[in-house]
N, C-alpha and C. Protein backbone atom coordinates (compact mmCIF):
# COMPACT_ATOMS: atom_id res chain seq x y z
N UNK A 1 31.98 -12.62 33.95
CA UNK A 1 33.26 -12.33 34.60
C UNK A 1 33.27 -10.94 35.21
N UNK A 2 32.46 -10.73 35.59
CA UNK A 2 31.66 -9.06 36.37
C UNK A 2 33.18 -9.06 37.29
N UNK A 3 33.52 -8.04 37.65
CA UNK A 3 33.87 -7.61 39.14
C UNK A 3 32.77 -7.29 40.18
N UNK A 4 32.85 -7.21 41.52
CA UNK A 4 31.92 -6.70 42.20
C UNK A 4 31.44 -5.68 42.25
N UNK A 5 30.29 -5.82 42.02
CA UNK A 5 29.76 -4.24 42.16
C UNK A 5 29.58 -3.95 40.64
N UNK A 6 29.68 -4.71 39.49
CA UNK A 6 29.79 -4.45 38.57
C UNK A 6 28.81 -4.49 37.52
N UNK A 7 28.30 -4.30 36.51
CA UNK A 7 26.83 -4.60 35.57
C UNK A 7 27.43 -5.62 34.93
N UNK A 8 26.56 -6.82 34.36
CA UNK A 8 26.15 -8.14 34.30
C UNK A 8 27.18 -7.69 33.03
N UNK A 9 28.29 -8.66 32.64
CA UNK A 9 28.80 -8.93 31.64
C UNK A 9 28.07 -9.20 30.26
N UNK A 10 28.16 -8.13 29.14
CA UNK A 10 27.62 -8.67 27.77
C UNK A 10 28.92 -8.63 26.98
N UNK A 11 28.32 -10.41 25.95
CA UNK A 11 29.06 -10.72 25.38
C UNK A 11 29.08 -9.94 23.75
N UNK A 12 30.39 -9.66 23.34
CA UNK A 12 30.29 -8.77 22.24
C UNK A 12 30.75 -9.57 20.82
N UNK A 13 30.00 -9.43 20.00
CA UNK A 13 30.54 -10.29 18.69
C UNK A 13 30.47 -8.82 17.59
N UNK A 14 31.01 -8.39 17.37
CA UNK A 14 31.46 -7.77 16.30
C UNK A 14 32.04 -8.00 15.19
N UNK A 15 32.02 -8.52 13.87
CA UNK A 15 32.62 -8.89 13.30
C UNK A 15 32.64 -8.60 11.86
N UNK A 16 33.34 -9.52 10.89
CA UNK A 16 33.60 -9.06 9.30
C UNK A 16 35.03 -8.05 9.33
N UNK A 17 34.83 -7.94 7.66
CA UNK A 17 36.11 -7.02 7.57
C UNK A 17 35.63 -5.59 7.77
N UNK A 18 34.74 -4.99 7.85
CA UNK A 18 34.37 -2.99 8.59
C UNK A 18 34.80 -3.58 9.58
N UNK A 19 34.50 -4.48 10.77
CA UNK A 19 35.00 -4.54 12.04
C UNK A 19 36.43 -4.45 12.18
N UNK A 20 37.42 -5.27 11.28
CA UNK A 20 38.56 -5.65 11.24
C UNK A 20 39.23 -4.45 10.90
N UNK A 21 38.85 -3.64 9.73
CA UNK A 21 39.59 -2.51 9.38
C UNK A 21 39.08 -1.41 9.89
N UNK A 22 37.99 -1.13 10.78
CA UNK A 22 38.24 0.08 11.87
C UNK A 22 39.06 -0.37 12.72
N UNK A 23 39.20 -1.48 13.23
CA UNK A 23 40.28 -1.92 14.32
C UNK A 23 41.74 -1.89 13.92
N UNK A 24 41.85 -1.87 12.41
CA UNK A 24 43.29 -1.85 12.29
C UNK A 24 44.02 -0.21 12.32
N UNK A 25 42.67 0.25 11.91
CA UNK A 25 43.17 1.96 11.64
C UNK A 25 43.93 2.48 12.96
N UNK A 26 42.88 2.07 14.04
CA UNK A 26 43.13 2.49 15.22
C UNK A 26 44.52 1.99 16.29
N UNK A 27 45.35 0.71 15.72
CA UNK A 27 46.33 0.18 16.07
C UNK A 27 47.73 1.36 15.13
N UNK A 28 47.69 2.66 16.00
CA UNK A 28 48.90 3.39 15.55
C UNK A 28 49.71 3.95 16.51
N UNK A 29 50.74 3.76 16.35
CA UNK A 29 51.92 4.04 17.76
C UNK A 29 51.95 5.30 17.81
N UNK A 30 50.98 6.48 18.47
CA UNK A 30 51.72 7.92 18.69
C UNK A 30 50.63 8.06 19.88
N UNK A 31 50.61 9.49 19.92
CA UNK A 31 49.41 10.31 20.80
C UNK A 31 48.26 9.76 20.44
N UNK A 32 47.29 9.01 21.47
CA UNK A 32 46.13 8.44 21.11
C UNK A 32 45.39 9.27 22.70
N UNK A 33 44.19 9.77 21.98
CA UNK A 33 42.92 9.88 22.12
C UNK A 33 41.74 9.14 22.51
N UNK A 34 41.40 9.28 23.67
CA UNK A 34 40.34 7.98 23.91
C UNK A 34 38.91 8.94 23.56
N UNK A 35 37.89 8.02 22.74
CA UNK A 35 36.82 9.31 22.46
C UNK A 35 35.55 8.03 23.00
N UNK A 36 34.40 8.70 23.76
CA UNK A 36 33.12 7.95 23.88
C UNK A 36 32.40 8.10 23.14
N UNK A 37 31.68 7.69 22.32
CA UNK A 37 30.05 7.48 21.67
C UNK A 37 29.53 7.24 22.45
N UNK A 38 28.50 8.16 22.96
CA UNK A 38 27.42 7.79 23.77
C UNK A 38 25.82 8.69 22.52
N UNK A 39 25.02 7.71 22.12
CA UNK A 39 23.90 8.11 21.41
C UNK A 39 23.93 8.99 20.30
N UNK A 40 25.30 8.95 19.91
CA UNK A 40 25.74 10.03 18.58
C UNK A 40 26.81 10.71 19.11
N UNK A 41 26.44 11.35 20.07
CA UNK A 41 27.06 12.55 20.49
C UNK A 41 28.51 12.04 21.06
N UNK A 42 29.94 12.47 20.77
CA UNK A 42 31.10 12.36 21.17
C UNK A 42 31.79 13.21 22.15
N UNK A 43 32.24 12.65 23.13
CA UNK A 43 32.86 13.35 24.35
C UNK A 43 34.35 12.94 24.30
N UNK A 44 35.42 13.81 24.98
CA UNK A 44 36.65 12.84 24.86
C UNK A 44 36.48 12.55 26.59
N UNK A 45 37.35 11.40 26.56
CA UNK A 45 37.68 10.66 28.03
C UNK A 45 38.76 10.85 28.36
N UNK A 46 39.82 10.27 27.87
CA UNK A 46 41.04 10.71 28.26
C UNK A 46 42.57 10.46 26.98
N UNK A 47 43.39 10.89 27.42
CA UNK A 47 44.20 11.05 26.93
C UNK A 47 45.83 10.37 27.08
N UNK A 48 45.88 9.12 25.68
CA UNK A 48 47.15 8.19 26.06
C UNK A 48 48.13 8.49 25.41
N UNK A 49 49.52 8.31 25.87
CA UNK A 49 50.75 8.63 25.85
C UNK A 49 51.91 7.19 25.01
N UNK A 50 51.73 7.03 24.16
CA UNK A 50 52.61 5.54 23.97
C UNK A 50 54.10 5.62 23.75
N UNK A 51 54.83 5.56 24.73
CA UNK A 51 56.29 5.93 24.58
C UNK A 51 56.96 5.09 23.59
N UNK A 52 57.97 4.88 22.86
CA UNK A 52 58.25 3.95 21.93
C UNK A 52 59.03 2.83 23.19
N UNK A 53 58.95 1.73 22.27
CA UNK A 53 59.88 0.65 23.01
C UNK A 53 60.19 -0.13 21.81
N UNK A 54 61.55 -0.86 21.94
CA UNK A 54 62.10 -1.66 21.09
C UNK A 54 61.56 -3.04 21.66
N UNK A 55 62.04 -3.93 20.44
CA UNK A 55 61.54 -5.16 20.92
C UNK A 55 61.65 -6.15 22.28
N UNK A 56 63.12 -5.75 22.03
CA UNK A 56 63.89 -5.98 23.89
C UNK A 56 63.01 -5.05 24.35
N UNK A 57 62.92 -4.09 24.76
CA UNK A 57 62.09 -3.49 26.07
C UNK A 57 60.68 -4.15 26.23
N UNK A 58 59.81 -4.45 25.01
CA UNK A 58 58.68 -5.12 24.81
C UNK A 58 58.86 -6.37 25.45
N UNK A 59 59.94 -7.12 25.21
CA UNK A 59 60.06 -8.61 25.71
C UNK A 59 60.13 -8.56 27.09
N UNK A 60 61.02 -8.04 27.90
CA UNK A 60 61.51 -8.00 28.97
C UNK A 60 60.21 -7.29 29.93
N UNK A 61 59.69 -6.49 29.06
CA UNK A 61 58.12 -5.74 30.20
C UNK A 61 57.25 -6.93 30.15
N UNK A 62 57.56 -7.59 29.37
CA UNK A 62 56.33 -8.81 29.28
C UNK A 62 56.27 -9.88 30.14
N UNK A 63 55.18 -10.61 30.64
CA UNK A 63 56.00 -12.02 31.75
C UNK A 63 55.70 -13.06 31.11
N UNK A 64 54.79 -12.79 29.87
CA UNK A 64 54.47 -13.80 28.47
C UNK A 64 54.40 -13.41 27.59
N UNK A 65 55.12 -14.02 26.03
CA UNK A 65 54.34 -13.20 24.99
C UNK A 65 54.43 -15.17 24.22
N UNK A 66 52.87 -14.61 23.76
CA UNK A 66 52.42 -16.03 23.00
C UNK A 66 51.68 -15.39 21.78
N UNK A 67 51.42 -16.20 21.38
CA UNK A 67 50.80 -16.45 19.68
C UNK A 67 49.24 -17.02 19.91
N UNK A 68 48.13 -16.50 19.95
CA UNK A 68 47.01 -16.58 20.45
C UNK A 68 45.87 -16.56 19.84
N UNK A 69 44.76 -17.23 19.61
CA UNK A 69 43.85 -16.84 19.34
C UNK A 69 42.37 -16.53 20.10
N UNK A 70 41.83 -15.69 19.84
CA UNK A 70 40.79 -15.16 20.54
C UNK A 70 39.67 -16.21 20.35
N UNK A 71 39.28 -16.22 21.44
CA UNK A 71 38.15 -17.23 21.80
C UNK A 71 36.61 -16.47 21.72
N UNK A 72 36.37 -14.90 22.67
CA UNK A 72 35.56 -14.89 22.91
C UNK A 72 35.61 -13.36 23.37
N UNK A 73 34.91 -11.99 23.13
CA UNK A 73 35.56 -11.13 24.14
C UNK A 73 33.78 -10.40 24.88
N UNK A 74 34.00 -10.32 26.41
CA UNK A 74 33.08 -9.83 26.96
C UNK A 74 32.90 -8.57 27.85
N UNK A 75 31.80 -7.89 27.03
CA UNK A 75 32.12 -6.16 27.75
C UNK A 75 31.83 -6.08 29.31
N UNK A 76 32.25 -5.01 30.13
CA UNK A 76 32.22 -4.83 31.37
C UNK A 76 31.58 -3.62 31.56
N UNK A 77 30.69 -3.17 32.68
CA UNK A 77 30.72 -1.25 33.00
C UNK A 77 31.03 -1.93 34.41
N UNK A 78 32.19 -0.75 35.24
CA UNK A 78 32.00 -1.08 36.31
C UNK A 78 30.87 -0.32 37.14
N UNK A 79 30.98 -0.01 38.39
CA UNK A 79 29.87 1.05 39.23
C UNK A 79 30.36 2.29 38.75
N UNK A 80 31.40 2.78 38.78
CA UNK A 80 31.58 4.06 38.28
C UNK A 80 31.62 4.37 36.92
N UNK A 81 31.25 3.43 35.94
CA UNK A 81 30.87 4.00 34.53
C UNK A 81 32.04 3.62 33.34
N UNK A 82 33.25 2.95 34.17
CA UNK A 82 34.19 2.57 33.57
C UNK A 82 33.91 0.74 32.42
N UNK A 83 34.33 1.38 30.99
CA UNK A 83 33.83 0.27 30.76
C UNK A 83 35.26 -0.09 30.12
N UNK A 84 35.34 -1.58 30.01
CA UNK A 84 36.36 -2.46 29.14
C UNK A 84 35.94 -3.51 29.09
N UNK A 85 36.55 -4.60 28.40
CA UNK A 85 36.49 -5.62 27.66
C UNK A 85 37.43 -6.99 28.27
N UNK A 86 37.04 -8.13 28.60
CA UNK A 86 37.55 -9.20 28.95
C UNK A 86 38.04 -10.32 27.94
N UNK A 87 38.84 -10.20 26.86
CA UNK A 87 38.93 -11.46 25.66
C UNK A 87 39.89 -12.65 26.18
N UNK A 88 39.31 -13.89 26.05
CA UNK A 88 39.86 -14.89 26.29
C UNK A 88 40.43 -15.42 24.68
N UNK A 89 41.94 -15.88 25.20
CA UNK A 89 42.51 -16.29 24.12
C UNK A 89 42.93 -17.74 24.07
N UNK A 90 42.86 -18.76 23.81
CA UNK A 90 43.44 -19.87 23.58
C UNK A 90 45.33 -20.02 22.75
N UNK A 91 45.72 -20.43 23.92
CA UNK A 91 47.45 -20.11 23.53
C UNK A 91 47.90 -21.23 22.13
N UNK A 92 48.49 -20.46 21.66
CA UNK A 92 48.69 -21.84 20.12
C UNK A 92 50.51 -21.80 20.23
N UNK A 93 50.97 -20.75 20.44
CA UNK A 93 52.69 -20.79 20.43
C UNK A 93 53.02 -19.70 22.02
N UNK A 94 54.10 -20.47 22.65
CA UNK A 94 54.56 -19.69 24.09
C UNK A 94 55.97 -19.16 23.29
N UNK A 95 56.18 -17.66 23.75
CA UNK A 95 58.05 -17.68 23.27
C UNK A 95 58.43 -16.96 24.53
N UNK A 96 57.57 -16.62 25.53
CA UNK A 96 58.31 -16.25 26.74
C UNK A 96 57.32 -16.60 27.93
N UNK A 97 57.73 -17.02 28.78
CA UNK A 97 57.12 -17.75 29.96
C UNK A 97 56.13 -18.67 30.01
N UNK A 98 55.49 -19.22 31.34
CA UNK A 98 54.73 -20.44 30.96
C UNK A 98 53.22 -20.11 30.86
N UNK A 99 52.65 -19.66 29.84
CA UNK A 99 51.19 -19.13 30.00
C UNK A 99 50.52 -20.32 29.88
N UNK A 100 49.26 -20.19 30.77
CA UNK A 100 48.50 -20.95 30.39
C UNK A 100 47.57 -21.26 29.02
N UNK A 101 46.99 -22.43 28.93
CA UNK A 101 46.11 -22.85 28.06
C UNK A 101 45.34 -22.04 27.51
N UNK A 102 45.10 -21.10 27.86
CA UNK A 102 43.83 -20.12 27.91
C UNK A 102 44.09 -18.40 28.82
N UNK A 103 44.37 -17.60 28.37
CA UNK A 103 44.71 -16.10 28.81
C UNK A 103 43.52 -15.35 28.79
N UNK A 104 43.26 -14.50 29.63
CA UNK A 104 42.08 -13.49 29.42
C UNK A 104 42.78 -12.53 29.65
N UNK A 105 42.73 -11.63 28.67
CA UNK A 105 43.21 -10.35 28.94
C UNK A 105 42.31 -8.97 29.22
N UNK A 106 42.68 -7.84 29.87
CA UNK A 106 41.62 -6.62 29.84
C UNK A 106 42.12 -6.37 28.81
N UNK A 107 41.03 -5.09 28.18
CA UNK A 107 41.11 -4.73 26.89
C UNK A 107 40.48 -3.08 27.26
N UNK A 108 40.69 -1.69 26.89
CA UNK A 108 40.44 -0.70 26.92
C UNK A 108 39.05 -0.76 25.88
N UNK A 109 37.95 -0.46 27.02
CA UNK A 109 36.66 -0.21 25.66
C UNK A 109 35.89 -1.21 25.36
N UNK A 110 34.87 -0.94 25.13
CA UNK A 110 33.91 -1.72 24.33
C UNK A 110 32.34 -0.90 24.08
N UNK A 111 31.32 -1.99 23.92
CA UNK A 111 30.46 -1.08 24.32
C UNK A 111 28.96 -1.97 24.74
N UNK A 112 28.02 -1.05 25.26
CA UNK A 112 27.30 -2.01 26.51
C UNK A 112 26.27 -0.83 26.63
N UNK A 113 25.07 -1.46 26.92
CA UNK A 113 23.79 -0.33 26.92
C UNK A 113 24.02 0.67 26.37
N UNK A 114 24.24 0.56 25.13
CA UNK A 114 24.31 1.61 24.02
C UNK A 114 25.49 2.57 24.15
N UNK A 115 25.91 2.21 25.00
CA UNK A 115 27.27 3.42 24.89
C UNK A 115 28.60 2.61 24.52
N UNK A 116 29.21 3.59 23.62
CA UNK A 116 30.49 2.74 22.92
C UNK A 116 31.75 3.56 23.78
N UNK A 117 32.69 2.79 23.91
CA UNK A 117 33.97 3.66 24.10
C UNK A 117 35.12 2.87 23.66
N UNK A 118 35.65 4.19 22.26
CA UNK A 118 36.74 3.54 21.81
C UNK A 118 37.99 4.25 22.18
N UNK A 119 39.30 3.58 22.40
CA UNK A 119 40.20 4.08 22.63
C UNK A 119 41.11 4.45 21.44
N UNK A 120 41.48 4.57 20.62
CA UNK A 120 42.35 4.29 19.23
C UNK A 120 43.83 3.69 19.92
N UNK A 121 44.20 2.70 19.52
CA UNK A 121 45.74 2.70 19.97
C UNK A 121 45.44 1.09 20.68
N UNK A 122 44.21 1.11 21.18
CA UNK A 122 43.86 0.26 22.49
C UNK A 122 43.46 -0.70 21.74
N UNK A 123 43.54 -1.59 21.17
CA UNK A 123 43.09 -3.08 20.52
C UNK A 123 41.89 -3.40 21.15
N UNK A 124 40.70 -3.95 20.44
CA UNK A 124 39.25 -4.67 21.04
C UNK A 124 39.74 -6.31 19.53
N UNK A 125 39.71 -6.90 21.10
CA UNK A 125 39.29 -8.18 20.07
C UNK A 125 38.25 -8.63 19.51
N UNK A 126 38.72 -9.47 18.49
CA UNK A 126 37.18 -10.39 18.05
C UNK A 126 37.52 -12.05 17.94
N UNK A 127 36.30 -12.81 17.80
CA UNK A 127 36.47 -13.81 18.06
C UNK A 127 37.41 -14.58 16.64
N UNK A 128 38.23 -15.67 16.93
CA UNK A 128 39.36 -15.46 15.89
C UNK A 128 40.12 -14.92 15.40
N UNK A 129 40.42 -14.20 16.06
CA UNK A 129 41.64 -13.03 15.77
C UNK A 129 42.89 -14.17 16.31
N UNK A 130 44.08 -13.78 15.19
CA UNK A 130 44.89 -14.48 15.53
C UNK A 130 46.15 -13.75 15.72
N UNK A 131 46.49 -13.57 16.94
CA UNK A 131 47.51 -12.21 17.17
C UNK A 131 48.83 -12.83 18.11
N UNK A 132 49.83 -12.36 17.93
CA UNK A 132 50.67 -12.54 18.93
C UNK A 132 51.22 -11.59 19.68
N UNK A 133 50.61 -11.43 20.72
CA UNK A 133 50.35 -10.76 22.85
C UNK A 133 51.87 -10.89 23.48
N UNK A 134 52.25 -9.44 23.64
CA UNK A 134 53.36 -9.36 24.81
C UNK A 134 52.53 -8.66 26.28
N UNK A 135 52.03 -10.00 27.21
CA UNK A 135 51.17 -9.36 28.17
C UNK A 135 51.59 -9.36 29.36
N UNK A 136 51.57 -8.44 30.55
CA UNK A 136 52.08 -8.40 31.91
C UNK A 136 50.76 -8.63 32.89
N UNK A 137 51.04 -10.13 33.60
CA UNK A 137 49.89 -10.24 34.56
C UNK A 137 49.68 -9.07 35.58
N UNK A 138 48.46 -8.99 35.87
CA UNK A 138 47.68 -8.24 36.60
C UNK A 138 46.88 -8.96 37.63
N UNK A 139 46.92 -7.91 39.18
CA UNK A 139 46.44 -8.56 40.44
C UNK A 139 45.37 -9.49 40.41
N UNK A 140 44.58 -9.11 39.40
CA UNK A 140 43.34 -10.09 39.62
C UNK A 140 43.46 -11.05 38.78
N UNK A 141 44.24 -11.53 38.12
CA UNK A 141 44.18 -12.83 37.10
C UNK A 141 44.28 -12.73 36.07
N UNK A 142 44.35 -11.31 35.30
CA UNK A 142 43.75 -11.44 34.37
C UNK A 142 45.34 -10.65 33.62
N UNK A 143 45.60 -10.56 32.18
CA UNK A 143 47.03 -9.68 31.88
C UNK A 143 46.33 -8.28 31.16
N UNK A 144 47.19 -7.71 30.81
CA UNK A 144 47.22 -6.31 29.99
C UNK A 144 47.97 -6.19 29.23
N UNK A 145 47.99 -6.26 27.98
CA UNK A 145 48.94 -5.82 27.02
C UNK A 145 50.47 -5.21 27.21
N UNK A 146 51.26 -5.13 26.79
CA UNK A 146 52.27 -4.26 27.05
C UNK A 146 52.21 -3.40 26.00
N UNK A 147 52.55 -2.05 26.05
CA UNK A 147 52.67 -1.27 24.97
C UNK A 147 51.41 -0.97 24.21
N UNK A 148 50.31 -1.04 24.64
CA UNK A 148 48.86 -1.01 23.67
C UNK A 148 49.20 -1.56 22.50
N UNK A 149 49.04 -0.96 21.53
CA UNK A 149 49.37 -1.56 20.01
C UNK A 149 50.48 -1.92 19.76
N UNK A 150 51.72 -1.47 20.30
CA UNK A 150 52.53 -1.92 20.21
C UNK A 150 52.77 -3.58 20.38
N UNK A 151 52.52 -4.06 21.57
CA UNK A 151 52.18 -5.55 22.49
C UNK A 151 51.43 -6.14 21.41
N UNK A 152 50.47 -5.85 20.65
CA UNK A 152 49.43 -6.35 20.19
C UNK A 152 49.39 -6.50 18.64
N UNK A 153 50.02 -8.12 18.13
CA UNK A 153 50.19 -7.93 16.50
C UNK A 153 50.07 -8.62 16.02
N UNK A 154 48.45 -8.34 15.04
CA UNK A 154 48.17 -9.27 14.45
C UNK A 154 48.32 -9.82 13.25
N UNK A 155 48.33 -11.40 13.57
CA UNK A 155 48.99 -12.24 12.39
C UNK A 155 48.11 -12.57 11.18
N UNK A 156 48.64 -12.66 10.04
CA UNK A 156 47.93 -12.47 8.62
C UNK A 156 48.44 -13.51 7.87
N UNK A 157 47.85 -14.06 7.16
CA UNK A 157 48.17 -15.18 5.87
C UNK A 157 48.43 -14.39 4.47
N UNK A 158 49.66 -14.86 4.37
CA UNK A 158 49.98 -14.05 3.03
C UNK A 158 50.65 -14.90 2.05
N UNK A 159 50.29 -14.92 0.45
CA UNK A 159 50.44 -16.23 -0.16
C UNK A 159 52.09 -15.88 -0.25
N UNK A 160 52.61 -17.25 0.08
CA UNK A 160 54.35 -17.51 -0.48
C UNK A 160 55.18 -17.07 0.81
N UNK A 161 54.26 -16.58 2.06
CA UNK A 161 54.75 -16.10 3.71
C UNK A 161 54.57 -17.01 4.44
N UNK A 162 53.38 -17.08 4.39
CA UNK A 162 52.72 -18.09 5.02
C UNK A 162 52.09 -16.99 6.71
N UNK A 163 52.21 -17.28 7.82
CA UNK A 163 51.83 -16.25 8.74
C UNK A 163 52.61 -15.37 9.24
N UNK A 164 51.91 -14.12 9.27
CA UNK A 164 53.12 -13.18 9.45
C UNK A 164 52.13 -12.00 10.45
N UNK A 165 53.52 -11.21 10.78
CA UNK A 165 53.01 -10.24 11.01
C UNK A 165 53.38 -8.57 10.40
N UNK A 166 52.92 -7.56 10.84
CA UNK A 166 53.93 -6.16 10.43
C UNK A 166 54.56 -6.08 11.52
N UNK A 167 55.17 -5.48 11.32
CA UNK A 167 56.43 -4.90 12.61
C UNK A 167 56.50 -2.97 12.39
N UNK A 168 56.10 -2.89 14.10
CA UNK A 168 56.72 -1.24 14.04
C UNK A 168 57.99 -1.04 13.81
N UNK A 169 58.05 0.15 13.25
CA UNK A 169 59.09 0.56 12.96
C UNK A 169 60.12 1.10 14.31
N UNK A 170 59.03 1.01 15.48
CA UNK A 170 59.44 1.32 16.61
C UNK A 170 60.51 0.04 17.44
N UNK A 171 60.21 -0.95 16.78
CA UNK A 171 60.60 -2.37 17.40
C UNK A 171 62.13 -2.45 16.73
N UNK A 172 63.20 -1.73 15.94
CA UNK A 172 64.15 -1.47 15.47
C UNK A 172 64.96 -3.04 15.59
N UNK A 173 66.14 -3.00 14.90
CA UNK A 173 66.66 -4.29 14.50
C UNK A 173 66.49 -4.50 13.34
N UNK A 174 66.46 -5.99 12.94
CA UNK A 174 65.16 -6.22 11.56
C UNK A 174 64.48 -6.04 11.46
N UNK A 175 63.61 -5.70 12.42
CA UNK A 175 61.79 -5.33 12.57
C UNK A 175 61.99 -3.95 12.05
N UNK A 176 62.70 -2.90 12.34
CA UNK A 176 62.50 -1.51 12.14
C UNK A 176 62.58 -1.00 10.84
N UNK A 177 61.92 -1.93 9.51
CA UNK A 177 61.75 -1.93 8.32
C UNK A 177 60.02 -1.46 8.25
N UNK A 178 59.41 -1.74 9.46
CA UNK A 178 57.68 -1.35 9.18
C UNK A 178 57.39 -2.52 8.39
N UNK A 179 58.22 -3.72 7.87
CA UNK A 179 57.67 -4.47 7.20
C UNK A 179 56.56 -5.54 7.39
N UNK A 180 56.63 -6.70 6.47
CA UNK A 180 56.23 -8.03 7.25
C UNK A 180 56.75 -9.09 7.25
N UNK A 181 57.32 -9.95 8.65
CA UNK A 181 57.65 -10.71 8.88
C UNK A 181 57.50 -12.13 9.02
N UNK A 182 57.70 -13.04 8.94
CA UNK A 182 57.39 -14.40 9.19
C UNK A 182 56.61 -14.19 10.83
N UNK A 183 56.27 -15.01 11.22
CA UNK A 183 55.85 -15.10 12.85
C UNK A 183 56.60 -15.98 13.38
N UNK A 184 57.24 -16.85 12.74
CA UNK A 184 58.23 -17.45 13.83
C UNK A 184 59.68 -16.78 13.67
N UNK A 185 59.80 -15.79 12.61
CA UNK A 185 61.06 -15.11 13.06
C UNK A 185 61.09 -14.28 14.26
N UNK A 186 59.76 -13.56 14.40
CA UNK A 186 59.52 -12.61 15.83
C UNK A 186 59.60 -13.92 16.80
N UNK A 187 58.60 -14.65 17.04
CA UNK A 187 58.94 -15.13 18.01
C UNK A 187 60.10 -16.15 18.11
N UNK A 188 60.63 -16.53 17.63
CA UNK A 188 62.67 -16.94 17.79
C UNK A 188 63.38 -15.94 18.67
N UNK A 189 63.06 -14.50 17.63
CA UNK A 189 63.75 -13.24 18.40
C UNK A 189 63.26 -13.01 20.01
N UNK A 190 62.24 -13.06 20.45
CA UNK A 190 61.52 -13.07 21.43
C UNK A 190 62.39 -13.95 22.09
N UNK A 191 62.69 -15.40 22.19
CA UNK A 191 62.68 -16.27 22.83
C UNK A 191 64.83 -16.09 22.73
N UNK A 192 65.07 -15.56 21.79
CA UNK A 192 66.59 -15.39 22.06
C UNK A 192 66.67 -13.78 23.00
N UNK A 193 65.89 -12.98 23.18
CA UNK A 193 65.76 -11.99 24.12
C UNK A 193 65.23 -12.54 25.62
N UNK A 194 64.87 -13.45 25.79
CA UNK A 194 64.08 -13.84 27.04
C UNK A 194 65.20 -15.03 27.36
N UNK A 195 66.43 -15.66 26.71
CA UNK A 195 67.13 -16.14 27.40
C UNK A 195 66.59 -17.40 27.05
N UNK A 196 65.52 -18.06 26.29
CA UNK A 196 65.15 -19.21 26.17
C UNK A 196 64.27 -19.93 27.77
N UNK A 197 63.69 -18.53 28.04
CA UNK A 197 62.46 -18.76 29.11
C UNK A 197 60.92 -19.34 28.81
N UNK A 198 61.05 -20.32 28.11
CA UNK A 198 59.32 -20.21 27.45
C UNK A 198 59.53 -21.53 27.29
N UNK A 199 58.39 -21.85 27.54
CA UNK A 199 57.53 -23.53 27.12
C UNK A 199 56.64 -23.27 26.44
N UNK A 200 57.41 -24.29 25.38
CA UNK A 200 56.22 -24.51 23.89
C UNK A 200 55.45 -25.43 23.81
């Protein structure tokens, strides 16, 4: 899924729980830091800003938010050195607009001829991840998260819950407990914020 001009797409499997819980560390709503690994040595890249948003603002920036699981995710460099990540998700629940069967989203980062670049804040999928995506399409086909970590929350099996997720404390309402929620209470809320715009 190269762009033009771009180095040959590698596919990335990363996985287990070290994979899962460096990825969770890095899902935190403030001043995030993008840092490269390149051969040991660490450089910073740049520098992200995550403004808070409530759940309404999350819903309404979104033109879908579904309940998803990751299929597959594949790294990119473009010509100028820019690298990210392509994960295709297979849609399992819609609570706002009509997404298709199958979403690919960009993803900040990955890593590819030995050079890593992580963003903290910026979610990298893995295959089976089961998350539910508030994403805003993008010119070329493909969506982007809303809110970096914020947009991006993944769902967990918990005995006597059943699937759930946490909720920022940023997402205020009932959510603004930091707790964990059912997943179909978020997405109900979702779908009573969107006006009952979504095909399930």
């Amino acid at each position: 899924m190269s762009a033009a001009g771009s180095a040959p797409d590698v596919p990335c499997r990363i996985g287990g729980a070290a994979g899962r819980a460096r990825r969770a560390i890095c899902l935190m709503p403030r001043l995030l830091l993008g840092v490269m690994f390149v051969c040991g040595s660490v450089s910073p890249v740049q520098a992200l800003t995550l403004a808070p948003m409530t759940l309404e603002e999350l819903t309404r920036a979104a033109s879908i938010v579904v309940r998803a699981r990751c299929i597959d995710r594949t790294v990119t460099r473009s010509a100028d050195g820019r690298i990210t990540s392509l994960a295709r998700f297979h849609v399992v629940t819609r609570a706002k607009g009509a997404a298709p069967d199958v979403v690919t989203v960009r993803q900040l980062g990955g890593r590819v001829d030995g050079t890593e670049l992580i963003v903290p804040g910026a979610p990298l999928s893995e295959p089976d991840d089961d998350v539910v995506l508030f994403l805003e399409a993008r010119d070329d086909g493909t969506h982007g998260v809303v809110g970096l970590a914020l947009g991006y929350m993944p769902v967990v099996a918990l005995p006597g819950t059943g699937a759930a997720v946490r909720t920022s404390r940023m997402l205020g309402g009932v959510f603004a407990d930091g707790a964990v929620h059912p997943v179909d209470e978020l997405l109900e809320r979702v779908r009573v914020i969107a006006g009952g715009a979504a095909v399930r």
